[in-house]
Each structure stands twice: as structure tokens, then as C-alpha cells.
C-alpha atoms as a PDB file:
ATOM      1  CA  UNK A   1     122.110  44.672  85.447  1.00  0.00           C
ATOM      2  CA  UNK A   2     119.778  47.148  86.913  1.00  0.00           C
ATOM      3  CA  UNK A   3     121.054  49.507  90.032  1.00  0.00           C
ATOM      4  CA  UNK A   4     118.425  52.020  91.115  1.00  0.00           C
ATOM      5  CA  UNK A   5     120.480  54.174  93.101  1.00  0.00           C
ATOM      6  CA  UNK A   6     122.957  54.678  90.297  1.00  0.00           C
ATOM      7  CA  UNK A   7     121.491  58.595  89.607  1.00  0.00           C
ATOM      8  CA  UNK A   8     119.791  61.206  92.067  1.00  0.00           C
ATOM      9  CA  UNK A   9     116.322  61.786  91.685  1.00  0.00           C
ATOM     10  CA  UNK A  10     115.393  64.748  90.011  1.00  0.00           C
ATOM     11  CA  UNK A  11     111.261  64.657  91.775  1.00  0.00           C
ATOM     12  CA  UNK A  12     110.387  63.167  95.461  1.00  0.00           C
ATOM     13  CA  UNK A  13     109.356  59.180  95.154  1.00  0.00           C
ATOM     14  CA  UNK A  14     106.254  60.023  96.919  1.00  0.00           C
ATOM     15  CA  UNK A  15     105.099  62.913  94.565  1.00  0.00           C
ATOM     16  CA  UNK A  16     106.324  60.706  91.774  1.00  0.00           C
ATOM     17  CA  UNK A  17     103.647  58.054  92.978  1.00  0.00           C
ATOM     18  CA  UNK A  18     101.134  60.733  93.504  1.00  0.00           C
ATOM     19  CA  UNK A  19     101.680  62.525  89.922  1.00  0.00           C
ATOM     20  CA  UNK A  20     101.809  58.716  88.272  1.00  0.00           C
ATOM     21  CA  UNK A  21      98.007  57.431  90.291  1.00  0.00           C
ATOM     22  CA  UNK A  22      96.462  60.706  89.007  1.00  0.00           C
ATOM     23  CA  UNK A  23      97.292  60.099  85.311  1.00  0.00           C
ATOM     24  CA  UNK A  24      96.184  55.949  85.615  1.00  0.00           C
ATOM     25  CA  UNK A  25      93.344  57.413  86.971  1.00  0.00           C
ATOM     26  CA  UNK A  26      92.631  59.609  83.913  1.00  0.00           C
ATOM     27  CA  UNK A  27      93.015  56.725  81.649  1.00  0.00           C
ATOM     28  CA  UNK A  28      89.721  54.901  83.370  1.00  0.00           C
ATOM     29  CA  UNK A  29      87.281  54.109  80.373  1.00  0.00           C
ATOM     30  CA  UNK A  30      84.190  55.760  80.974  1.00  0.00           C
ATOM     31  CA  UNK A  31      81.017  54.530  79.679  1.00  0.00           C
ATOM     32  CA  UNK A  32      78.690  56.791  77.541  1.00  0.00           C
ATOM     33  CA  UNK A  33      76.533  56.752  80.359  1.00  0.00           C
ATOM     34  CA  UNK A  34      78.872  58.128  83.326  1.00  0.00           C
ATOM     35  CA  UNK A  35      80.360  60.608  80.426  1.00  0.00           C
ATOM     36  CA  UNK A  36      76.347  61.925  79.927  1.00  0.00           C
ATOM     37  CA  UNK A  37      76.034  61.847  83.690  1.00  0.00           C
ATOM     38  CA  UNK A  38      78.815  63.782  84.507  1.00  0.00           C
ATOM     39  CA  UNK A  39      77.802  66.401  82.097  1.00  0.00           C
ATOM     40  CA  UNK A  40      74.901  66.575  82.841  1.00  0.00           C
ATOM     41  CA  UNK A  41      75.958  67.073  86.541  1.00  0.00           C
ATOM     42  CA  UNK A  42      77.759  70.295  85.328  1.00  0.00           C
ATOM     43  CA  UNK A  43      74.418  71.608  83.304  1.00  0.00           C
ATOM     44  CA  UNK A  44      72.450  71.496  86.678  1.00  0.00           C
ATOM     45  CA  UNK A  45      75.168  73.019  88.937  1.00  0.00           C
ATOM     46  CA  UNK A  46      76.044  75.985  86.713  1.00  0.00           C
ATOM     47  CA  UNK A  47      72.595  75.838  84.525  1.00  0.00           C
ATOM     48  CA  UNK A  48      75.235  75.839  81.821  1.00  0.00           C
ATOM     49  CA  UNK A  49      77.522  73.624  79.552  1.00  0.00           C
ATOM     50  CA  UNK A  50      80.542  75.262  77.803  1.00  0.00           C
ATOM     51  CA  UNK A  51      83.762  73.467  76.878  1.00  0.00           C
ATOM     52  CA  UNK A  52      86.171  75.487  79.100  1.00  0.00           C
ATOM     53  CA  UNK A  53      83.685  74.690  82.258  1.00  0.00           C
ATOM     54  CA  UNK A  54      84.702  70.649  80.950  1.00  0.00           C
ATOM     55  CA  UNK A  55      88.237  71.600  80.718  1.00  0.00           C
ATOM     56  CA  UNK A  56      88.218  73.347  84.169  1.00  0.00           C
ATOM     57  CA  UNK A  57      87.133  70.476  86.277  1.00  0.00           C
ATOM     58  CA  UNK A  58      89.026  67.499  87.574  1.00  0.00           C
ATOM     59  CA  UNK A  59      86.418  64.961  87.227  1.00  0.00           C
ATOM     60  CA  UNK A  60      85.481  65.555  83.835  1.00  0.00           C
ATOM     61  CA  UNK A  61      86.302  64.146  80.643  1.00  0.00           C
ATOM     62  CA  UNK A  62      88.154  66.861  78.595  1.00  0.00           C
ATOM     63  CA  UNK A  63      86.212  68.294  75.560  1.00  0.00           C
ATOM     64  CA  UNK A  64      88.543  66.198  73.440  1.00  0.00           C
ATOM     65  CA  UNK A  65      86.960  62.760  74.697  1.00  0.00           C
ATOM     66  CA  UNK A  66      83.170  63.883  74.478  1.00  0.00           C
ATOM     67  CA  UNK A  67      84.154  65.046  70.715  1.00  0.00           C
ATOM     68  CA  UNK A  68      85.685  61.777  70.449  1.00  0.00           C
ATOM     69  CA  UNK A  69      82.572  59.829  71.822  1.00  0.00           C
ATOM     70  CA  UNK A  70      79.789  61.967  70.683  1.00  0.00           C
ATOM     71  CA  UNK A  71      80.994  63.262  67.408  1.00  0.00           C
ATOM     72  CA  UNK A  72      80.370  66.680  68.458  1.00  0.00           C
ATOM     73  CA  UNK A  73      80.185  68.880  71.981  1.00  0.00           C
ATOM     74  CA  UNK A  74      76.956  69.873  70.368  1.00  0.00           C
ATOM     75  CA  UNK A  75      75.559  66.346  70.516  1.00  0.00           C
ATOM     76  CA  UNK A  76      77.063  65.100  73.769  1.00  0.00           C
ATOM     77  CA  UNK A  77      74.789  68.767  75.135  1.00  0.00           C
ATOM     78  CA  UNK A  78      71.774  67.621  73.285  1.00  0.00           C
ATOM     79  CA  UNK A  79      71.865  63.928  74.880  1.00  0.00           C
ATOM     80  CA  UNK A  80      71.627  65.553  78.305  1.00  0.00           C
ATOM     81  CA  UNK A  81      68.965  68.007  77.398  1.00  0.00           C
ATOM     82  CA  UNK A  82      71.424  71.066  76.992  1.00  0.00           C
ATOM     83  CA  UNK A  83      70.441  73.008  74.024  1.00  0.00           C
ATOM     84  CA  UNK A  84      73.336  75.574  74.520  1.00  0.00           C
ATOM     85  CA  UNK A  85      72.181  79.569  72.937  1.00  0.00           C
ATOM     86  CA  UNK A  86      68.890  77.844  71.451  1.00  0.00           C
ATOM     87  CA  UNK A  87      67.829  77.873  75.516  1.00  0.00           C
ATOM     88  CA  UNK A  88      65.442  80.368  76.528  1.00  0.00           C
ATOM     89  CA  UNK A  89      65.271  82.139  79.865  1.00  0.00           C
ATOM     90  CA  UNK A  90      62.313  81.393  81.593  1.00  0.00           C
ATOM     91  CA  UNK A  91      62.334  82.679  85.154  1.00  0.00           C
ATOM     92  CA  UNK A  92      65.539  83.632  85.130  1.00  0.00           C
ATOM     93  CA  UNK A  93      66.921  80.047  84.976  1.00  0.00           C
ATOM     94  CA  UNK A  94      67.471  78.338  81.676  1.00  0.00           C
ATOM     95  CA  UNK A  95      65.326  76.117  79.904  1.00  0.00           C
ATOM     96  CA  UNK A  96      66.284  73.494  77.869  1.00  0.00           C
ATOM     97  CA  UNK A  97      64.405  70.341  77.348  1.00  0.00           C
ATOM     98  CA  UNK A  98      63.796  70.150  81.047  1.00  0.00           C
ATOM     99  CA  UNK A  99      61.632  66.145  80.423  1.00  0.00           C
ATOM    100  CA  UNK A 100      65.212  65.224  78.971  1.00  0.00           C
ATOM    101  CA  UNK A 101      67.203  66.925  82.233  1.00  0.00           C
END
């Protein structure tokens, strides 16, 4: 027998819903492809890649997955043309495989 009044809710049904969509919508399998894209969205906003900027933003994998996918952060970088300290400043913007960007 099931009774779902029998207790007071500790947390609001509505931010319960809200709190529960947010983590299904974590656990959406990205392809390689929107994973690259994504960082490679990040590389040409900030003209950087580092794994706390990944960890900071909502729409992005964390660090964890691209580790996961890639084998390294290192490689997951390279694939999007991101060649982290081995960049050199050229105009005061960095370049980094810019054909590959």
C-alpha cells in the first residue's frame, strides 16, 4: 500500500521537479562531435581552454567526461586545435593551429 501524504515534504514539489529535469538533463549522451564543439566554443570565446573554465560552465561536459572520452584533456584540446602553453602569442591573441579552429 502506497500513501503519499503519509510524511511532510522536506523540499517544494516544484523545485523538486526543477532540481530532478536538470540532472536527466546532465545524463544526455553527447556525441564526440557536440563534446569537440562545445569545447571548442569555449577556446574561441575566452581564446583559452583550461579545465576549471569546463567545470565552471553549465553547458559543458565536466573535465571528468572529456578524460573519459578522449583519454586525456590534452587530447580532447588538440582535436579542436587548442595546443594549451605550446600556443604562441601572435598579435596579442593566441595561436594555435588556427586551419584546425
Amino acid at each position: 500500500m502506497r500513501d503519499n501524504d503519509a510524511f511532510e515534504p522536506i523540499v517544494d514539489l516544484d523545485e523538486y521537479h526543477t532540481v530532478r529535469g536538470i540532472i536527466l538533463g546532465r545524463h544526455h549522451r553527447l556525441s564526440n562531435d557536440e563534446m569537440l564543439g562545445r569545447l571548442k566554443v569555449v577556446f574561441e570565446q575566452h581564446g583559452k581552454i583550461s579545465g576549471v573554465l569546463i567545470d565552471e560552465m553549465d553547458a559543458m561536459p565536466s573535465t571528468a567526461s572529456y578524460r573519459h572520452r578522449f583519454g586525456t584533456l590534452v587530447r580532447a584540446y588538440a582535436l579542436v586545435g587548442y595546443g594549451g602553453r605550446r600556443c604562441s602569442p601572435r598579435g596579442g591573441t593566441p595561436y594555435c593551429n588556427q586551419a584546425e579552429v
